[in-house]
N, C-alpha and C. Protein backbone atom coordinates (compact mmCIF):
# COMPACT_ATOMS: atom_id res chain seq x y z
N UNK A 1 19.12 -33.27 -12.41
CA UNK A 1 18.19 -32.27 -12.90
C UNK A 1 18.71 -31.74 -14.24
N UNK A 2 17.96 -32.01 -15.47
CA UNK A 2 18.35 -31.40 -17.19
C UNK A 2 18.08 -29.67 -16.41
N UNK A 3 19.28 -29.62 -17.27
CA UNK A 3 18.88 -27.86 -17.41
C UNK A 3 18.46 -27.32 -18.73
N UNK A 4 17.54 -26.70 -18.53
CA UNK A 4 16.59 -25.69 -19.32
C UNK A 4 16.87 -24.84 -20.38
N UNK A 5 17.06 -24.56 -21.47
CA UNK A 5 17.32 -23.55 -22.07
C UNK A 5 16.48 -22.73 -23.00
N UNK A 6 15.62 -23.48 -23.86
CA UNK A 6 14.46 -22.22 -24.28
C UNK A 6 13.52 -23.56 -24.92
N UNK A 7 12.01 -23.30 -25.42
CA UNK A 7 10.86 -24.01 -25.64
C UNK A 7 10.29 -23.25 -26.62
N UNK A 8 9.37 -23.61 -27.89
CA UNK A 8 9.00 -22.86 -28.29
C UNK A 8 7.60 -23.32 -28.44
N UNK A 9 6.42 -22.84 -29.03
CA UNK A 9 5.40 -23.53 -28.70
C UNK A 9 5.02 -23.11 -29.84
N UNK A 10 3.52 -23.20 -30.75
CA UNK A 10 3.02 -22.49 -31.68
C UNK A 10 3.27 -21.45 -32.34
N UNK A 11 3.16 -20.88 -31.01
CA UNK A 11 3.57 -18.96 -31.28
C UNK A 11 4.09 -18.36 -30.86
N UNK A 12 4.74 -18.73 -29.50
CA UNK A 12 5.69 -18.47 -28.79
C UNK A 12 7.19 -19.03 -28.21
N UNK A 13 7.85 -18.28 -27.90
CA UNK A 13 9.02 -18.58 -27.64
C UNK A 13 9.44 -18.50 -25.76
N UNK A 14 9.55 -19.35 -25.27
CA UNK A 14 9.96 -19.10 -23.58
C UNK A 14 11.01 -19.21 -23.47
N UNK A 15 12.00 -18.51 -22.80
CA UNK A 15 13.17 -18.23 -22.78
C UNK A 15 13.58 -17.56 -21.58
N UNK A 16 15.36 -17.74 -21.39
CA UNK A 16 15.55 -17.16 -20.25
C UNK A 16 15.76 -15.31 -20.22
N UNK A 17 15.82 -14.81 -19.39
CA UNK A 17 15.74 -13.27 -19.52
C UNK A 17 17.34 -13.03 -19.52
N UNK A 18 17.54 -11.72 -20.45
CA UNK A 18 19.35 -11.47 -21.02
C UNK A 18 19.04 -10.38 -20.06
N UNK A 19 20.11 -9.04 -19.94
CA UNK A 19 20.89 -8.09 -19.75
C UNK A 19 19.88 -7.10 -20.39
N UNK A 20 19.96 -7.43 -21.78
CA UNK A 20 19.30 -6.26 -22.97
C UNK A 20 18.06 -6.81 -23.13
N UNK A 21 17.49 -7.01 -22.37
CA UNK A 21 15.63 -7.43 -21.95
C UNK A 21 15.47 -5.81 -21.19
N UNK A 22 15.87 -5.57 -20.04
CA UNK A 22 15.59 -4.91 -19.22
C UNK A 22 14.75 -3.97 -19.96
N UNK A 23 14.59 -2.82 -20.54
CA UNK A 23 13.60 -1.71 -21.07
C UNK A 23 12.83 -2.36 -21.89
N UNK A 24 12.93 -3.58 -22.59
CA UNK A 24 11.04 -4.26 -23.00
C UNK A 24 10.58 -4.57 -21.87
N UNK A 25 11.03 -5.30 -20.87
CA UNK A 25 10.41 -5.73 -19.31
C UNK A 25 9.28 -4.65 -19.16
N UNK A 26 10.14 -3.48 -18.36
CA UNK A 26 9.80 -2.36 -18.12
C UNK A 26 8.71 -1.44 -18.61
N UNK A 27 8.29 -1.70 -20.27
CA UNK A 27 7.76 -0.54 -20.95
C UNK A 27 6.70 -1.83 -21.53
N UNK A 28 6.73 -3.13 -21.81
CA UNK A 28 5.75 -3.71 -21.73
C UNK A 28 4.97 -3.97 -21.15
N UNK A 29 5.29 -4.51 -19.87
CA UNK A 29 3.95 -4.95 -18.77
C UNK A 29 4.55 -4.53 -17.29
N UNK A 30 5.99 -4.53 -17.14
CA UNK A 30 6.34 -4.59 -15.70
C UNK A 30 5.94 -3.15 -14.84
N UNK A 31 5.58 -1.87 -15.54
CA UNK A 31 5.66 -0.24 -15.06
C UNK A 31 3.99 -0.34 -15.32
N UNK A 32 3.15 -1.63 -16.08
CA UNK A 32 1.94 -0.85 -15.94
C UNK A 32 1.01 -1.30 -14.82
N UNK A 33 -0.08 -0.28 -14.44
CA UNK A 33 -0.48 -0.65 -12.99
C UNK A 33 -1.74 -1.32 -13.38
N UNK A 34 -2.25 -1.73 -14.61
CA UNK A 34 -3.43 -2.62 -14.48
C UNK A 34 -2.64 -3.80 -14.39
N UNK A 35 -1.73 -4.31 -15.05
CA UNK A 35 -1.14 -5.29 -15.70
C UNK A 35 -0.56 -6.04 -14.08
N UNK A 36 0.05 -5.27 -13.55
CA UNK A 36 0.63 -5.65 -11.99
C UNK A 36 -0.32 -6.31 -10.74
N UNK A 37 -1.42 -5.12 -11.12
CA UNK A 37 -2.10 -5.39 -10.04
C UNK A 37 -2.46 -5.98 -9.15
N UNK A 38 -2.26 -7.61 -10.28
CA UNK A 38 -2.93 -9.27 -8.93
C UNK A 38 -1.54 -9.77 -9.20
N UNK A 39 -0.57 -9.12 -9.24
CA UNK A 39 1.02 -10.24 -9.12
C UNK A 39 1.78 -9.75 -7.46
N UNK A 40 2.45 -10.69 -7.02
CA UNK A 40 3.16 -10.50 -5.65
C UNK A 40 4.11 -9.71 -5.35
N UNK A 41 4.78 -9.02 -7.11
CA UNK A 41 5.70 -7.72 -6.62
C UNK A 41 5.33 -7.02 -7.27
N UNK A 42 6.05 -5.49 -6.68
CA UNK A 42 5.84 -4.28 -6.63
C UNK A 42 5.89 -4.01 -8.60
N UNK A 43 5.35 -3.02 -8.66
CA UNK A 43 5.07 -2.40 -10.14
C UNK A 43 6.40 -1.71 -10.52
N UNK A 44 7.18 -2.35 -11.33
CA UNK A 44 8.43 -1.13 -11.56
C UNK A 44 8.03 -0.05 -11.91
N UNK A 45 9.09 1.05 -11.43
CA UNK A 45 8.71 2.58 -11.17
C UNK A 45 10.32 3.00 -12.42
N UNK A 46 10.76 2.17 -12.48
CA UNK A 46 12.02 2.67 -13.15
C UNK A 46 13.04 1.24 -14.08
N UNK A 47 13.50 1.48 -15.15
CA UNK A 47 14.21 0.51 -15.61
C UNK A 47 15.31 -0.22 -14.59
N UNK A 48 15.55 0.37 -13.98
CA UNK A 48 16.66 -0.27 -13.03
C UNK A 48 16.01 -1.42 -12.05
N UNK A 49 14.40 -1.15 -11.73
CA UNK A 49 13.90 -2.24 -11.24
C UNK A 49 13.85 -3.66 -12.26
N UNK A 50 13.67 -3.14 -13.50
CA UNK A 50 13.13 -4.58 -14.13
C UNK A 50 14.95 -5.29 -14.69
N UNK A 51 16.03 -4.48 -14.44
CA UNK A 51 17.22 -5.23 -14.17
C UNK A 51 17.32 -5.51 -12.81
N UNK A 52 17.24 -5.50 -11.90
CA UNK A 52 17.10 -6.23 -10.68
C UNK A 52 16.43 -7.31 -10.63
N UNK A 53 15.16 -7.45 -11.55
CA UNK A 53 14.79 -8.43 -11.80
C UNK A 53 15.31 -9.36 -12.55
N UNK A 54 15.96 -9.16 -13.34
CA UNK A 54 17.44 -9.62 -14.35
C UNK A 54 17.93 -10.35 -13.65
N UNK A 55 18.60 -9.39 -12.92
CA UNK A 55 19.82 -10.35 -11.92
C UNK A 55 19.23 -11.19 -10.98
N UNK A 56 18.10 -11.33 -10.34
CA UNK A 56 17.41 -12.21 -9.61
C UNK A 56 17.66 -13.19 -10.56
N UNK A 57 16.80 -13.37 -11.59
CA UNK A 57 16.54 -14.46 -12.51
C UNK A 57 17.53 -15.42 -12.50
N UNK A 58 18.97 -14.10 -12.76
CA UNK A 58 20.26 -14.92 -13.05
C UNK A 58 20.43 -15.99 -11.83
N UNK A 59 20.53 -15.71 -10.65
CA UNK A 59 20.89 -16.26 -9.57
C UNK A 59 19.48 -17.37 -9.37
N UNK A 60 18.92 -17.58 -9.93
CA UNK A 60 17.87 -18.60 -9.80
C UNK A 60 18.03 -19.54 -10.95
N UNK A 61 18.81 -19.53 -11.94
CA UNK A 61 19.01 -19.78 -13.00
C UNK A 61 20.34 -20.15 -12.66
N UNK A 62 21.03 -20.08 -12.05
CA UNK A 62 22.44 -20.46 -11.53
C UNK A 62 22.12 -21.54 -10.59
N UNK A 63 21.19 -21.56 -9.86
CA UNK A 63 20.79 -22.48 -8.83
C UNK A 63 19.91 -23.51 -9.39
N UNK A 64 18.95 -23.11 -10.05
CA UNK A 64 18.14 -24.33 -10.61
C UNK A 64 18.34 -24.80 -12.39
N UNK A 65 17.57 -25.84 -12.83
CA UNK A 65 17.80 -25.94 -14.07
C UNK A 65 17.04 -24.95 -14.42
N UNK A 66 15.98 -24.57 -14.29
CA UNK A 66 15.40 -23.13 -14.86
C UNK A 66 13.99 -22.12 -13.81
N UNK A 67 14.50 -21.09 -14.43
CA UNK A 67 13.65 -20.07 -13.45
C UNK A 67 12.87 -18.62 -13.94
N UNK A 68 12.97 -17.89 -13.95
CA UNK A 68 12.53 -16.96 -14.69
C UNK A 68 12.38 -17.23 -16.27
N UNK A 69 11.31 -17.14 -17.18
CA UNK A 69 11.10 -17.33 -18.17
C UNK A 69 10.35 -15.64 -18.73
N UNK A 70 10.64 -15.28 -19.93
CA UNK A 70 10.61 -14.30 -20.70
C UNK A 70 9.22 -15.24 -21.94
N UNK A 71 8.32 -14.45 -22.45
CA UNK A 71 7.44 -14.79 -23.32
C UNK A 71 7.03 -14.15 -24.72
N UNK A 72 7.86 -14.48 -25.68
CA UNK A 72 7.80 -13.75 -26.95
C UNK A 72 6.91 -14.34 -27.86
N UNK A 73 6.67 -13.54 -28.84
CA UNK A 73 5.94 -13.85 -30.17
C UNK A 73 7.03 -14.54 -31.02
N UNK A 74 6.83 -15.52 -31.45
CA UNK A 74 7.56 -16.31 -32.30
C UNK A 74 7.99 -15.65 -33.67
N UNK A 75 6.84 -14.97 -34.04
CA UNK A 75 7.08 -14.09 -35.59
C UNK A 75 8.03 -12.98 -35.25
N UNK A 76 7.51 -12.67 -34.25
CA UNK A 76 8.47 -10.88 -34.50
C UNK A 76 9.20 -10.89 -33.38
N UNK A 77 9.39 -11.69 -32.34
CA UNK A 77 9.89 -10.97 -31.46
C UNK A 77 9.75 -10.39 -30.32
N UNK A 78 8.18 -9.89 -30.62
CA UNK A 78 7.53 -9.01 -29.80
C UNK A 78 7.42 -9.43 -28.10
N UNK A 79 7.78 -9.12 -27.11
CA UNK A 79 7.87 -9.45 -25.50
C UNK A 79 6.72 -9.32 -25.46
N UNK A 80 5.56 -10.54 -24.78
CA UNK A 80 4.32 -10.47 -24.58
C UNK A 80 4.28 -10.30 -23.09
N UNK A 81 5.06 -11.09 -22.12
CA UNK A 81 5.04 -11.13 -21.17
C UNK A 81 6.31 -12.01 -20.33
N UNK A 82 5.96 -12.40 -19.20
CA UNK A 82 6.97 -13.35 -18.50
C UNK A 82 6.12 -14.47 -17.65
N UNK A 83 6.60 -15.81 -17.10
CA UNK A 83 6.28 -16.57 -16.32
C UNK A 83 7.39 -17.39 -15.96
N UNK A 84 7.41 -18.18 -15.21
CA UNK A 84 8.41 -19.55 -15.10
C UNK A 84 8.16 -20.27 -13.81
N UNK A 85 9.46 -20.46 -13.54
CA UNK A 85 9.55 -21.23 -12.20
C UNK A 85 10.24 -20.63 -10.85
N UNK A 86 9.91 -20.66 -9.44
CA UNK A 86 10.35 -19.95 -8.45
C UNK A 86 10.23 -21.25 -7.36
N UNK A 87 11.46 -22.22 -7.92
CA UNK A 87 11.90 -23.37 -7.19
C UNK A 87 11.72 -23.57 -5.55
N UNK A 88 11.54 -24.20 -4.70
CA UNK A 88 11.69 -24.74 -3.53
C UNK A 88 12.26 -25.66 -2.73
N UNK A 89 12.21 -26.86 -3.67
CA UNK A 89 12.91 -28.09 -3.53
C UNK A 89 13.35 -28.47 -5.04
N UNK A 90 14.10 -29.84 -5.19
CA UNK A 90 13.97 -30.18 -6.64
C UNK A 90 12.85 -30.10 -7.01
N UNK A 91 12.26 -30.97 -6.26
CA UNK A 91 10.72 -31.62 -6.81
C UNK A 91 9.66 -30.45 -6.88
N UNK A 92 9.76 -29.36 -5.80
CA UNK A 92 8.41 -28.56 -5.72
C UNK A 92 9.13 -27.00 -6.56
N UNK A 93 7.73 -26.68 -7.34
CA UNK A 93 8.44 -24.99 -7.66
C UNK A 93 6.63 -24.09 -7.64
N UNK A 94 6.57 -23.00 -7.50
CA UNK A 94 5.79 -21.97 -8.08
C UNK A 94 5.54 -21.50 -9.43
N UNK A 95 4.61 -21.15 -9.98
CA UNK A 95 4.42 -20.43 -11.51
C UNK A 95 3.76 -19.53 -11.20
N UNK A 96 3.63 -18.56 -12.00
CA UNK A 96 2.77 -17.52 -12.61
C UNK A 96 3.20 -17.48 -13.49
N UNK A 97 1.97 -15.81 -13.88
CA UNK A 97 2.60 -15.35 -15.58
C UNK A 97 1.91 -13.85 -15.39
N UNK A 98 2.65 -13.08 -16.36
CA UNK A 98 1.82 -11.70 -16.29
C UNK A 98 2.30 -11.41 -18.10
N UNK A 99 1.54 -10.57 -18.60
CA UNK A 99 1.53 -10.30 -20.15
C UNK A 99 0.66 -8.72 -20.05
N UNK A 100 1.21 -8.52 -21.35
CA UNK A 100 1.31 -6.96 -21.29
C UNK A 100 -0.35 -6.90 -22.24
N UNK A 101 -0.99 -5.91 -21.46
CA UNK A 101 -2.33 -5.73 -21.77
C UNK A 101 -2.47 -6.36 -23.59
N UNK A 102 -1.74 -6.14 -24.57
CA UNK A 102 -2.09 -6.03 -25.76
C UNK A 102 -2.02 -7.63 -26.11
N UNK A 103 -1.92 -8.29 -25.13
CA UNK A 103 -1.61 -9.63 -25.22
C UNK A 103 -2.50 -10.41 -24.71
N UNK A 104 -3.14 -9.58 -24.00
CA UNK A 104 -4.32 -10.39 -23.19
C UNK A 104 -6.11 -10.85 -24.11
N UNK A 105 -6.58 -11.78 -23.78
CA UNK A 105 -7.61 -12.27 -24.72
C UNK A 105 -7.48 -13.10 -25.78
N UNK A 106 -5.99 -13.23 -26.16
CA UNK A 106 -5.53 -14.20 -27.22
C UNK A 106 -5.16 -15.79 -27.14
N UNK A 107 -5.49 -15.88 -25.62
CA UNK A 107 -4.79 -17.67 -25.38
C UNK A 107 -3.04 -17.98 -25.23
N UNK A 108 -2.73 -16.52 -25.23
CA UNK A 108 -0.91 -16.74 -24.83
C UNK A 108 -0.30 -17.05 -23.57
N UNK A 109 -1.24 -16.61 -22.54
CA UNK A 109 -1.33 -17.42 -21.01
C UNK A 109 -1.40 -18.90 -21.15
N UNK A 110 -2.19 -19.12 -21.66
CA UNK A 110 -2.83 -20.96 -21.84
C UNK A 110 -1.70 -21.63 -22.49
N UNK A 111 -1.32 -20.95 -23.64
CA UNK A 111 -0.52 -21.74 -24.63
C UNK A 111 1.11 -21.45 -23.70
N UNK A 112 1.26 -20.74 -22.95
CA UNK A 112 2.70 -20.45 -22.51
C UNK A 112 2.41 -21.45 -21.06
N UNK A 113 1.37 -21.29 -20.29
CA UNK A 113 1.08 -22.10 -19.19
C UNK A 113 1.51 -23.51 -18.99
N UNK A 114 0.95 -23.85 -20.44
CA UNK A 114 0.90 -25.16 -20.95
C UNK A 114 2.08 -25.77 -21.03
N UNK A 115 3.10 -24.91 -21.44
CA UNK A 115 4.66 -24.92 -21.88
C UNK A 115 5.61 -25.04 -20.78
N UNK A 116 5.15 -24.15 -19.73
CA UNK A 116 5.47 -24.14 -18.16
C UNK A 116 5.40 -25.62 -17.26
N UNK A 117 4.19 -26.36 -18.07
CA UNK A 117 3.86 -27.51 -16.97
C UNK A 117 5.06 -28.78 -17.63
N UNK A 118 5.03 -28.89 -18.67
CA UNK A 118 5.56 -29.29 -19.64
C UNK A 118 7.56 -29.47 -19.32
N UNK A 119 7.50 -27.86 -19.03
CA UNK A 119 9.41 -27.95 -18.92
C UNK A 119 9.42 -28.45 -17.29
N UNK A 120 8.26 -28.66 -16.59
CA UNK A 120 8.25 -28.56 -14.76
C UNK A 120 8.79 -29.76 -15.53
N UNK A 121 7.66 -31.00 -16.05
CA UNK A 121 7.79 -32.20 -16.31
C UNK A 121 9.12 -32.89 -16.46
N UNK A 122 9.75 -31.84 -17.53
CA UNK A 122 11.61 -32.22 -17.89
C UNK A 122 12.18 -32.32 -17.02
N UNK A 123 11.91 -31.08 -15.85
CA UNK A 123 13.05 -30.56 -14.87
C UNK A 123 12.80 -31.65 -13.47
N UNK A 124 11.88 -32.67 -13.75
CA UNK A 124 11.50 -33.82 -12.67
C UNK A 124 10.92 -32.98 -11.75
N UNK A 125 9.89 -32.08 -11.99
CA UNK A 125 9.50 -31.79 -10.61
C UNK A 125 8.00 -33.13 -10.44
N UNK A 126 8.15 -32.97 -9.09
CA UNK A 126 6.76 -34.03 -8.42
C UNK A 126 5.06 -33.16 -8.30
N UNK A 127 5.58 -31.46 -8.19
CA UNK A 127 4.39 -30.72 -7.94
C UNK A 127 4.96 -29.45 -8.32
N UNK A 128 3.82 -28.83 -8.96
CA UNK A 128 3.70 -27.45 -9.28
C UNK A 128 2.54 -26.78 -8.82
N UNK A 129 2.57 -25.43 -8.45
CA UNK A 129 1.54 -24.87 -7.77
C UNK A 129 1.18 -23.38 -8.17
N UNK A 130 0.45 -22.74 -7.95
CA UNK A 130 0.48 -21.05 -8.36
C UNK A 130 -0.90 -20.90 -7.57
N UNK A 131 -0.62 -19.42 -6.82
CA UNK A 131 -1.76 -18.79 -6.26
C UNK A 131 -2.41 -17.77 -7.14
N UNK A 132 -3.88 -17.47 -6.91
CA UNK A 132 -4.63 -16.62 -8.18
C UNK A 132 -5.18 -16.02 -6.66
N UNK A 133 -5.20 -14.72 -6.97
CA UNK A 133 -6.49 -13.83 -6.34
C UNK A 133 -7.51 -14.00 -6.56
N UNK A 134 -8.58 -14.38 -5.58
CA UNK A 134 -9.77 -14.91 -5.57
C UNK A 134 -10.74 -14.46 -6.53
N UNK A 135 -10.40 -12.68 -6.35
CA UNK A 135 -11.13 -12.33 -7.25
C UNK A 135 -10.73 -11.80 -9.60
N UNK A 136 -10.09 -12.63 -9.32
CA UNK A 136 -9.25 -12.87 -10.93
C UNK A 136 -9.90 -13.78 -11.40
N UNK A 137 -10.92 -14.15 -12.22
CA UNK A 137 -11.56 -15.24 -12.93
C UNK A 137 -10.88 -15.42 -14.14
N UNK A 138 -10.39 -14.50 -14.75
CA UNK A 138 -9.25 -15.08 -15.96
C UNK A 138 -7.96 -15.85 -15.69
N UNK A 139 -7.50 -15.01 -14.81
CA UNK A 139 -5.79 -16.66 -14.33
C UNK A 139 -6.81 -17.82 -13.81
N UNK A 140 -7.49 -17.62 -12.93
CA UNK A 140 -8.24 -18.97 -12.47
C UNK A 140 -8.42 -19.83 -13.19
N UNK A 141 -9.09 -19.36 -14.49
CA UNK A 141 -9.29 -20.51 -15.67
C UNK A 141 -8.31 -20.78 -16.46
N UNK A 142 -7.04 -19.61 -16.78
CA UNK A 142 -6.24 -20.29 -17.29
C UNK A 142 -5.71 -21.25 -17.03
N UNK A 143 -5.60 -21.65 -15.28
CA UNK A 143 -4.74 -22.46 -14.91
C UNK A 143 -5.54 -23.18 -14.93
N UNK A 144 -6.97 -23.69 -14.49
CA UNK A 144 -7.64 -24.71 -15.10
C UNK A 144 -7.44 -25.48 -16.17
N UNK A 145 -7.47 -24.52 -17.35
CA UNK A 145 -7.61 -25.05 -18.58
C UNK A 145 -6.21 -25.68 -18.50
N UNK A 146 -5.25 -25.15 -18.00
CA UNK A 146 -3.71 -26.06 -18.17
C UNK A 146 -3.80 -27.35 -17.35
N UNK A 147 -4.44 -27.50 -16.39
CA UNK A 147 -4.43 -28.52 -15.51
C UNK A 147 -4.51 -28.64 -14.26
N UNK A 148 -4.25 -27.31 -13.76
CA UNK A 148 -4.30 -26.99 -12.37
C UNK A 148 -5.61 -27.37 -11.58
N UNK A 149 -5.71 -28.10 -10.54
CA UNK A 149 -6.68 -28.26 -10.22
C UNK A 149 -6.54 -27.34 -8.33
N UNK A 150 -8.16 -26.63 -8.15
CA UNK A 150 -7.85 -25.60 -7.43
C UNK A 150 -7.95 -26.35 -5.94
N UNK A 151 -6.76 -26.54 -4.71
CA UNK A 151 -6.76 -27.00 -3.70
C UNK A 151 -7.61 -26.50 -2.31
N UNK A 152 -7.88 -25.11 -2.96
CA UNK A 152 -8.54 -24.25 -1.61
C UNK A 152 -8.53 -23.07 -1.58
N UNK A 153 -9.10 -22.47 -1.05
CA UNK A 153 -9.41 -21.01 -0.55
C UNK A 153 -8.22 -20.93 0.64
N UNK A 154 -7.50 -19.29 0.35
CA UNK A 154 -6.76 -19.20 1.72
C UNK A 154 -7.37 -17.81 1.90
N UNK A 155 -7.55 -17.41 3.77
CA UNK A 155 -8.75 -16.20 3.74
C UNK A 155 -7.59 -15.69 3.56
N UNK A 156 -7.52 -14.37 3.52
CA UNK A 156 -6.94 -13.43 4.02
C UNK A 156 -5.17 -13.54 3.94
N UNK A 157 -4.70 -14.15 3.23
CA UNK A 157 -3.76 -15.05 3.29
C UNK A 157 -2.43 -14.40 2.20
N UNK A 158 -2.77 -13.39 1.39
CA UNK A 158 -1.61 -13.02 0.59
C UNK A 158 -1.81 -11.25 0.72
N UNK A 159 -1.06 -10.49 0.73
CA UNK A 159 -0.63 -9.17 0.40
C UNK A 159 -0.06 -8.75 -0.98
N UNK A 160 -0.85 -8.34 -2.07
CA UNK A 160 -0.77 -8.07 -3.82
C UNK A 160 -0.64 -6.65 -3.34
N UNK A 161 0.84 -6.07 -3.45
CA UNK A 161 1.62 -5.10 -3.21
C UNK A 161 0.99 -3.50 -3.97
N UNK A 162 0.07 -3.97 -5.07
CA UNK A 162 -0.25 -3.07 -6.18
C UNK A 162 -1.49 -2.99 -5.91
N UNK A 163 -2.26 -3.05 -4.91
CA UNK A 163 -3.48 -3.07 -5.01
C UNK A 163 -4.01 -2.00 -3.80
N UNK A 164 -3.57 -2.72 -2.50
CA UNK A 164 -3.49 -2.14 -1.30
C UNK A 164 -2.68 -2.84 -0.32
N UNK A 165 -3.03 -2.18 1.05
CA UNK A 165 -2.13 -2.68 2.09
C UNK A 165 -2.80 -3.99 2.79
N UNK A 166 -3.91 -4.17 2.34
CA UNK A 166 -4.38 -5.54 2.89
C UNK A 166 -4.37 -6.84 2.41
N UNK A 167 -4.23 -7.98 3.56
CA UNK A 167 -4.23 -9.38 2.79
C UNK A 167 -5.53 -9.39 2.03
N UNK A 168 -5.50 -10.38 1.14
CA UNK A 168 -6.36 -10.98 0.34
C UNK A 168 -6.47 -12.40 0.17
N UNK A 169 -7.44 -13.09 -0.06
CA UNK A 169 -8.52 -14.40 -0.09
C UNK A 169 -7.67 -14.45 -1.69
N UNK A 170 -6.95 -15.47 -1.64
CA UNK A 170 -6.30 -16.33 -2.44
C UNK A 170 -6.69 -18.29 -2.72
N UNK A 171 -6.91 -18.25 -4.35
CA UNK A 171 -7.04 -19.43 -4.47
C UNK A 171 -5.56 -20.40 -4.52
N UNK A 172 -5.46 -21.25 -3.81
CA UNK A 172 -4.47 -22.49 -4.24
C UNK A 172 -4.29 -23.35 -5.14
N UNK A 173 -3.61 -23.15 -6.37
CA UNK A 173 -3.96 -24.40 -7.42
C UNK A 173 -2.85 -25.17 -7.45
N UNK A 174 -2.66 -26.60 -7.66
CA UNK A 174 -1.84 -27.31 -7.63
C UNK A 174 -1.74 -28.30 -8.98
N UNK A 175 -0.52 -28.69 -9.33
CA UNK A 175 -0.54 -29.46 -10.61
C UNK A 175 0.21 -30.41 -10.07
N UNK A 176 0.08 -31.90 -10.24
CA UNK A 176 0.75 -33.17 -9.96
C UNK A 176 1.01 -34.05 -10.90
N UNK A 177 2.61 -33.67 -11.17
CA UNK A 177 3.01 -35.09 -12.25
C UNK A 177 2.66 -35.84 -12.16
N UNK A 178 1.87 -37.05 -13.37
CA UNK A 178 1.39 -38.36 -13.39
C UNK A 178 1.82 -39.19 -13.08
N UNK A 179 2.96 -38.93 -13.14
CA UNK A 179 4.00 -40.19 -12.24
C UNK A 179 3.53 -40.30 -10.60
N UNK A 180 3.35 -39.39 -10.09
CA UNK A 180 3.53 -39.24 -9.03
C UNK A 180 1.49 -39.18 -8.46
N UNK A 181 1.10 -39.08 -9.40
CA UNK A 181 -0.64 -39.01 -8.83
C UNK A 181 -1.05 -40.81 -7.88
């Protein structure tokens, strides 16, 4: 398995998350409650959460060739958001992505998505997958437009921590290296 170290794409930069990330995490997208809303963890309430998330990363990043990914603006710098990988096997991992409202509408999901399927490709995975809340029509199509093709409806099937206390009707999308189709 190559290990991972950073990608850059058009306009962005994917990279692994440092130490001195923690308060852009936090004050960009991770503390706000629209921005959280359809992701699987809790909304940080405090900087010390989005270093916990740090140190997760690290230890997934110690274990795999790559895992947590950070999403910058290539010009400035600017932290748009985060996505990556949340491994299972060699071959199988998870994605998402979340980006901080001022980022949204511009194609930096798509173009970072894109980048995501891309490093799966390096890292030899056989399948990539990500769940969307049924009712999210913007990730749905992003992951479309990247390649994802959607496997199914699950009813009742996920709990989005930021929303309420009930499961929710989740779509399944799956991506399959060509090698392997």
């Amino acid at each position: 398995m190559k290990k991972f170290e950073q990608t850059e794409t058009e306009r962005l930069i994917l990279r692994r998350p440092r130490p001195e990330d923690a308060e852009a995490i936090f004050d960009r997208y991770a503390n706000d409650p629209e921005v959280t809303r359809y992701l699987g963890w809790l909304r940080h309430t405090s900087v010390e959460d989005s270093r916990s998330f740090i140190a997760f990363s690290e230890s997934e990043w110690e274990r795999w060739a790559v895992g947590p990914l950070l999403v910058e603006l290539k010009e400035s710098g600017l932290l748009l958001g985060s996505t990556g990988f949340a491994f299972e096997t060699l071959w199988r991992a998870s994605t998402g992505y979340v980006f901080s409202k001022g980022a949204w509408g511009k194609g930096y999901a798509t173009e970072a998505m894109r980048a995501v399927v891309e490093i799966g490709r390096t890292a030899g995975l056989t399948r990539l997958y990500a769940l969307c809340h049924a009712g999210h029509s913007a990730s749905a199509h992003v992951l479309e437009k990247c390649g994802f093709l959607r496997e199914g409806l699950l009813r009742r099937h996920f709990e989005f921590p930021n929303l309420d206390d009930g499961a929710h009707d989740i779509f399944h999308y799956g991506f399959v290296y060509e090698k392997y189709r």
